[in-house]
C-alpha atoms as a PDB file:
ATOM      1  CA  UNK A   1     -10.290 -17.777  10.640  1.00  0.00           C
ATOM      2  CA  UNK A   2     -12.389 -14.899  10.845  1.00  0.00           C
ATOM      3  CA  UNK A   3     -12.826 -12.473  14.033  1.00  0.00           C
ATOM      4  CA  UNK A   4     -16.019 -10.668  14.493  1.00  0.00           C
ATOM      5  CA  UNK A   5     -15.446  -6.580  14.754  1.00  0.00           C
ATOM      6  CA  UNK A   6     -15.904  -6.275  18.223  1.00  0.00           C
ATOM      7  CA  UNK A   7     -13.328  -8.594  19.308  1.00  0.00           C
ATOM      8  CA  UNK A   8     -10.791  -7.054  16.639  1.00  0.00           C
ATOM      9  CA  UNK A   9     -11.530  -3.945  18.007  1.00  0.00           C
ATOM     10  CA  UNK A  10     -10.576  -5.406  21.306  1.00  0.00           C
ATOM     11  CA  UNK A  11      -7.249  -6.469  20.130  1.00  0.00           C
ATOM     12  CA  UNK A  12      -6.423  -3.763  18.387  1.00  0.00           C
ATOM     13  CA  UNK A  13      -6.239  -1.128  21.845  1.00  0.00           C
ATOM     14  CA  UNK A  14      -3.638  -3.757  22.997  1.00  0.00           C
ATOM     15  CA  UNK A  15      -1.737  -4.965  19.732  1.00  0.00           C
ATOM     16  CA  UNK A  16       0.383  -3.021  16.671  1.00  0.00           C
ATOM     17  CA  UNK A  17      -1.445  -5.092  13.191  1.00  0.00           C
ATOM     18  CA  UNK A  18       0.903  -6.317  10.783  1.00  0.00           C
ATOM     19  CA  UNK A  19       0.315  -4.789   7.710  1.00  0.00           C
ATOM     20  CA  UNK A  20       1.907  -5.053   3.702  1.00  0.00           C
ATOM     21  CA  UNK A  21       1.751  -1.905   1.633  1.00  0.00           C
ATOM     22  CA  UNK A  22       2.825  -2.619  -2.201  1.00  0.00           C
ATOM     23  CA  UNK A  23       4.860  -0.666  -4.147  1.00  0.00           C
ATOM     24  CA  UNK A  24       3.681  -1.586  -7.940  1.00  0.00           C
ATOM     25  CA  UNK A  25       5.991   0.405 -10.702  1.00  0.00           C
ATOM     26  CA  UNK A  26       5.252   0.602 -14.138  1.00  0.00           C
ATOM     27  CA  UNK A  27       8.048  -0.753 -15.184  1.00  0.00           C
ATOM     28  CA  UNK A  28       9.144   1.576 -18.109  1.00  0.00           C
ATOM     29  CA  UNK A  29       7.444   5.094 -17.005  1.00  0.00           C
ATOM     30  CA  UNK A  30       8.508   4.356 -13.549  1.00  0.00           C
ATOM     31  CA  UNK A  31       5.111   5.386 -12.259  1.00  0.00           C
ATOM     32  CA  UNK A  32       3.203   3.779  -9.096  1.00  0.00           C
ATOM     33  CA  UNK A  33       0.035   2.785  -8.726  1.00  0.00           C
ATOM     34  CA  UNK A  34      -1.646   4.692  -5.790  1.00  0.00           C
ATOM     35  CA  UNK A  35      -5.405   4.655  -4.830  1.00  0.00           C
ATOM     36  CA  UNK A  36      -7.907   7.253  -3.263  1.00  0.00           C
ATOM     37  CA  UNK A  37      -9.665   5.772  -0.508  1.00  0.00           C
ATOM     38  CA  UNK A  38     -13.330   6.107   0.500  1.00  0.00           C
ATOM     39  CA  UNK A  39     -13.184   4.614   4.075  1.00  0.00           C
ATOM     40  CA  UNK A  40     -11.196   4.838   7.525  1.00  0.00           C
ATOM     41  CA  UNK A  41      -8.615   4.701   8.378  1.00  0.00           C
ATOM     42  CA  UNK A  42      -7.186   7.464   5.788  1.00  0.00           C
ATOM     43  CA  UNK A  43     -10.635   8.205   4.070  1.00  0.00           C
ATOM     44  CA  UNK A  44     -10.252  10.545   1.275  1.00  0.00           C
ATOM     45  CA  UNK A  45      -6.149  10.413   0.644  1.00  0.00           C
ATOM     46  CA  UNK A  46      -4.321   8.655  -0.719  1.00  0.00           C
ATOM     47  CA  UNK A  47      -2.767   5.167  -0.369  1.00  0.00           C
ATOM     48  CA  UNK A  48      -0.315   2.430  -1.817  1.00  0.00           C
ATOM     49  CA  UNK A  49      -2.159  -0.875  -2.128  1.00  0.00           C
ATOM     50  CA  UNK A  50      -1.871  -3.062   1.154  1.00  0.00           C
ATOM     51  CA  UNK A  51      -3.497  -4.008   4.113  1.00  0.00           C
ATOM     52  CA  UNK A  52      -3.248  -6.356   7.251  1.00  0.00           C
ATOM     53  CA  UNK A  53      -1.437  -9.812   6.954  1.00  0.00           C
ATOM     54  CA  UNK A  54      -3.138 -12.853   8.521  1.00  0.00           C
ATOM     55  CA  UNK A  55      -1.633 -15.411  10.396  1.00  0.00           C
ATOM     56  CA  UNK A  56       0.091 -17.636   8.733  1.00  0.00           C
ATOM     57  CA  UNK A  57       0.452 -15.586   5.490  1.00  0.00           C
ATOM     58  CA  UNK A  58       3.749 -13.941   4.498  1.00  0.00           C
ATOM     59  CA  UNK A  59       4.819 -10.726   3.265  1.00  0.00           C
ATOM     60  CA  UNK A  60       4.948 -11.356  -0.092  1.00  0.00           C
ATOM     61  CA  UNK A  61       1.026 -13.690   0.124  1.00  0.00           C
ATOM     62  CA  UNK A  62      -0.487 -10.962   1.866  1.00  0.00           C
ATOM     63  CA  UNK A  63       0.982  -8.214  -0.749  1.00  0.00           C
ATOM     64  CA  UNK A  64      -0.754 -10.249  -3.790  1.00  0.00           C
ATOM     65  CA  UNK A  65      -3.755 -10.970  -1.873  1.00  0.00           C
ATOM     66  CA  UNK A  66      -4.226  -7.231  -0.952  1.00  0.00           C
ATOM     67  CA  UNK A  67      -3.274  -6.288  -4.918  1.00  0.00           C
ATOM     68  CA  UNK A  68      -5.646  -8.811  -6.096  1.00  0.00           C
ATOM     69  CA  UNK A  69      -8.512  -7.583  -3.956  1.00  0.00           C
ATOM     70  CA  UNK A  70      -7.818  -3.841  -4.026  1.00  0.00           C
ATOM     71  CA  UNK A  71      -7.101  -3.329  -7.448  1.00  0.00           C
ATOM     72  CA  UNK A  72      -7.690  -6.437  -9.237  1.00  0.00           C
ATOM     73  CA  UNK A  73      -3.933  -6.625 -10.510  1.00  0.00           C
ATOM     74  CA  UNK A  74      -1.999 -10.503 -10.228  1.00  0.00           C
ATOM     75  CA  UNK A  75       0.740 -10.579 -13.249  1.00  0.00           C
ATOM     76  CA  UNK A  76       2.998  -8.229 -10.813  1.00  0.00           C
ATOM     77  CA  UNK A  77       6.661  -9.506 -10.680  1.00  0.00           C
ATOM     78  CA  UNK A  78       7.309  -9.050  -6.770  1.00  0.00           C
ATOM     79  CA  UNK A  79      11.024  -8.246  -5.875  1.00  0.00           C
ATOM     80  CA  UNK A  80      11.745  -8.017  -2.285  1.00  0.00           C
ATOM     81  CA  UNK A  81      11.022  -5.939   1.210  1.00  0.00           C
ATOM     82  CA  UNK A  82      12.756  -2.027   0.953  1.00  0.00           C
ATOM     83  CA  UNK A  83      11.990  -1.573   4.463  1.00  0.00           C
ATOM     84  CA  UNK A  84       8.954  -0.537   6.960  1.00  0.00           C
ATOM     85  CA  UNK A  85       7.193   1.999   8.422  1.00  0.00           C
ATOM     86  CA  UNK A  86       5.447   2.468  11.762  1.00  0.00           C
ATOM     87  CA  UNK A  87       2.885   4.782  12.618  1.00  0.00           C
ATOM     88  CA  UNK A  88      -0.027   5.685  15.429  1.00  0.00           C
ATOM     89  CA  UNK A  89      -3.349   7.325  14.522  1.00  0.00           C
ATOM     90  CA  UNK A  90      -6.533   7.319  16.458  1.00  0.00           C
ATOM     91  CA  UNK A  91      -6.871   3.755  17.931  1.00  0.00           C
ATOM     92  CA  UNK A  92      -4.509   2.292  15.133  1.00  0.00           C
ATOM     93  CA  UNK A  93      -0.940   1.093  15.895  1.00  0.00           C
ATOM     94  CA  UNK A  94       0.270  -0.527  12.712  1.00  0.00           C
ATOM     95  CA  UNK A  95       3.760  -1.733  11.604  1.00  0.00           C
ATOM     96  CA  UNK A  96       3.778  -2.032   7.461  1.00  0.00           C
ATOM     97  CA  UNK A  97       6.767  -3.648   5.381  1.00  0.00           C
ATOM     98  CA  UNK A  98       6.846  -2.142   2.167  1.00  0.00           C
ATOM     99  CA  UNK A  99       6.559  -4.753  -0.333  1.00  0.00           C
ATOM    100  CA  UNK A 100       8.233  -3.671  -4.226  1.00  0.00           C
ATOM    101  CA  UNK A 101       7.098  -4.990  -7.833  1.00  0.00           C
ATOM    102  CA  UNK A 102       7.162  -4.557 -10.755  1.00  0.00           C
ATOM    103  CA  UNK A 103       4.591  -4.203 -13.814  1.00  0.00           C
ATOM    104  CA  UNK A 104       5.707  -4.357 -17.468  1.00  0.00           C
ATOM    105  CA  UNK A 105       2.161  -2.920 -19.096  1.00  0.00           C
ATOM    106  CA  UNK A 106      -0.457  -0.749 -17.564  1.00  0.00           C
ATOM    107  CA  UNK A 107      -2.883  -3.381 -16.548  1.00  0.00           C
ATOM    108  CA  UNK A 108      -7.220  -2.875 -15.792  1.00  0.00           C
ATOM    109  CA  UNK A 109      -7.713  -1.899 -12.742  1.00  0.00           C
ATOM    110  CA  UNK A 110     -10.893  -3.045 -10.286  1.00  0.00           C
ATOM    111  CA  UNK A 111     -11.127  -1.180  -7.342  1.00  0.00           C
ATOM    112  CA  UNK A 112     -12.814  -2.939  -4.540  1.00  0.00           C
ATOM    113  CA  UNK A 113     -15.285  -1.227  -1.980  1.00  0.00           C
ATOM    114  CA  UNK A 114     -12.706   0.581   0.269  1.00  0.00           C
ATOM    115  CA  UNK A 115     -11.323   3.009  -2.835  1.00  0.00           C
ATOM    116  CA  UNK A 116     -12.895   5.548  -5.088  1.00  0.00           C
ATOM    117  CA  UNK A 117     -10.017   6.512  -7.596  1.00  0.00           C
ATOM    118  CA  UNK A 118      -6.440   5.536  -8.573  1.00  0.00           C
ATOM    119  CA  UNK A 119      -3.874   7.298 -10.660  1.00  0.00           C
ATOM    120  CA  UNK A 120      -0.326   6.596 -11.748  1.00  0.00           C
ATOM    121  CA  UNK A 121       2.164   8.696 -11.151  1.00  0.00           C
ATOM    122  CA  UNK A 122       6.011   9.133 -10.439  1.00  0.00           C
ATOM    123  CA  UNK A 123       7.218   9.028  -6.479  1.00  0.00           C
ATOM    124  CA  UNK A 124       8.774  12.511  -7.342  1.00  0.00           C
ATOM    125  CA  UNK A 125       5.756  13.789  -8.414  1.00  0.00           C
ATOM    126  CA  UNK A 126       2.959  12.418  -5.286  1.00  0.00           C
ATOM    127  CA  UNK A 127       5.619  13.215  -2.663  1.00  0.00           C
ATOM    128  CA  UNK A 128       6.074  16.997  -4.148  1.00  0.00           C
ATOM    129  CA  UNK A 129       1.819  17.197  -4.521  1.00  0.00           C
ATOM    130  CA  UNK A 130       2.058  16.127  -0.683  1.00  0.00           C
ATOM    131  CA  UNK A 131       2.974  19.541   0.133  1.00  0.00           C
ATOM    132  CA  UNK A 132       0.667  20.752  -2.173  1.00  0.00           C
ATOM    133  CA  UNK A 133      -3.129  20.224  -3.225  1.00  0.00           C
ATOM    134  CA  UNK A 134      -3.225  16.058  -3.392  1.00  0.00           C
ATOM    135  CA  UNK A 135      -4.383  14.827  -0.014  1.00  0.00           C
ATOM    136  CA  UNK A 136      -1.916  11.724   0.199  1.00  0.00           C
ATOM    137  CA  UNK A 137      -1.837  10.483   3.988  1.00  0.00           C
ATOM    138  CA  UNK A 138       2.006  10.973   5.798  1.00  0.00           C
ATOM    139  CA  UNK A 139       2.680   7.772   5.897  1.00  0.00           C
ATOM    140  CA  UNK A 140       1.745   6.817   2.229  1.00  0.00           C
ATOM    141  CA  UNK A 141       4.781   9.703   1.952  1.00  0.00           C
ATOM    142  CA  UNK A 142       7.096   7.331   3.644  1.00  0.00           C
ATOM    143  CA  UNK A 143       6.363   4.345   1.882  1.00  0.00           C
ATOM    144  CA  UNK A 144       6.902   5.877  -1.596  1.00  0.00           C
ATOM    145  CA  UNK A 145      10.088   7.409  -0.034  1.00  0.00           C
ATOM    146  CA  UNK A 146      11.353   4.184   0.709  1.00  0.00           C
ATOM    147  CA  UNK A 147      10.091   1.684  -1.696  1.00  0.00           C
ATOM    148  CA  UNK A 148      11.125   4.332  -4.566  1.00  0.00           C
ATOM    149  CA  UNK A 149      14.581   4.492  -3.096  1.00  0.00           C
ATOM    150  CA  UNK A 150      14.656   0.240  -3.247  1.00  0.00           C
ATOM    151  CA  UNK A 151      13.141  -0.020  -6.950  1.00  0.00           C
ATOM    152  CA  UNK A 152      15.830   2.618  -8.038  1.00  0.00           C
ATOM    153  CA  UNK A 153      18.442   0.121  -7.500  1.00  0.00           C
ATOM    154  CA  UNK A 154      17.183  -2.593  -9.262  1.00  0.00           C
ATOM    155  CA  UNK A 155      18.217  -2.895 -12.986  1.00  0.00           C
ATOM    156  CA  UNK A 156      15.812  -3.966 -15.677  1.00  0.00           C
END
């Protein structure tokens, strides 16, 4: 089902929108996949893959469908929910569950129409660039805090 802009616009001043952000190590550098988006919300910083879940759809369907579509990427090994984050900005009210997996080789990456760039890179290293030049949006801080603290205890 499909809902025209203006009446998700209406919903949206009255509802929080479920929403999946993914977590993707590289398995054996550690490093996550972030992207560089070109549109609002968050235009120009940096993201984790993810977006809203539909109805219907759970956690772990709406992570691969936002993977596929965002970057192109579906031979990820998904391992569980670390936790989630709420946040407010503008008109937006969203509540994301942070979605970890796991990638054994660096795979090709298609970006779709929302993102301009991606990089890999360690959580250390994107949450201490937070504070420095790379633009990455607070709550994109969060989620790598968390899902990096999740992935750490997993043994491979």
């Amino acid at each position: 089902m499909f809902v025209e802009q203006k009446e998700y616009d209406s919903i949206m001043k009255v509802m929080p929108i479920p929403c999946v952000d993914i977590m993707l190590f590289l398995q054996y550098t550690k490093e996550i996949l972030i992207l560089k988006r070109n549109q609002e919300p968050g235009k120009d910083t940096w993201w984790t893959p993810g977006g809203r879940i539909w109805k219907g759809e759970t956690v772990s369907q709406a992570g691969k469908r936002k993977m596929q579509e965002e970057a192109g990427i579906t031979d990820c090994t998904y391992y569980g929910i670390s936790g989630a984050v709420e946040f407010f900005e503008n008109q937006y009210h969203t509540i994301s569950v942070i979605l970890v997996a796991n990638i054994k080789k660096r795979p090709k990456i298609k970006l779709d129409k929302n993102f301009s760039d991606f990089i890999w890179a360690t959580p250390e290293a994107l949450i201490n660039s937070y504070s420095c030049s790379m633009p990455i949006h607070y709550c994109a801080v969060k989620i790598i805090t968390i899902g990096n603290n999740f992935y750490r205890r997993l043994k491979f």
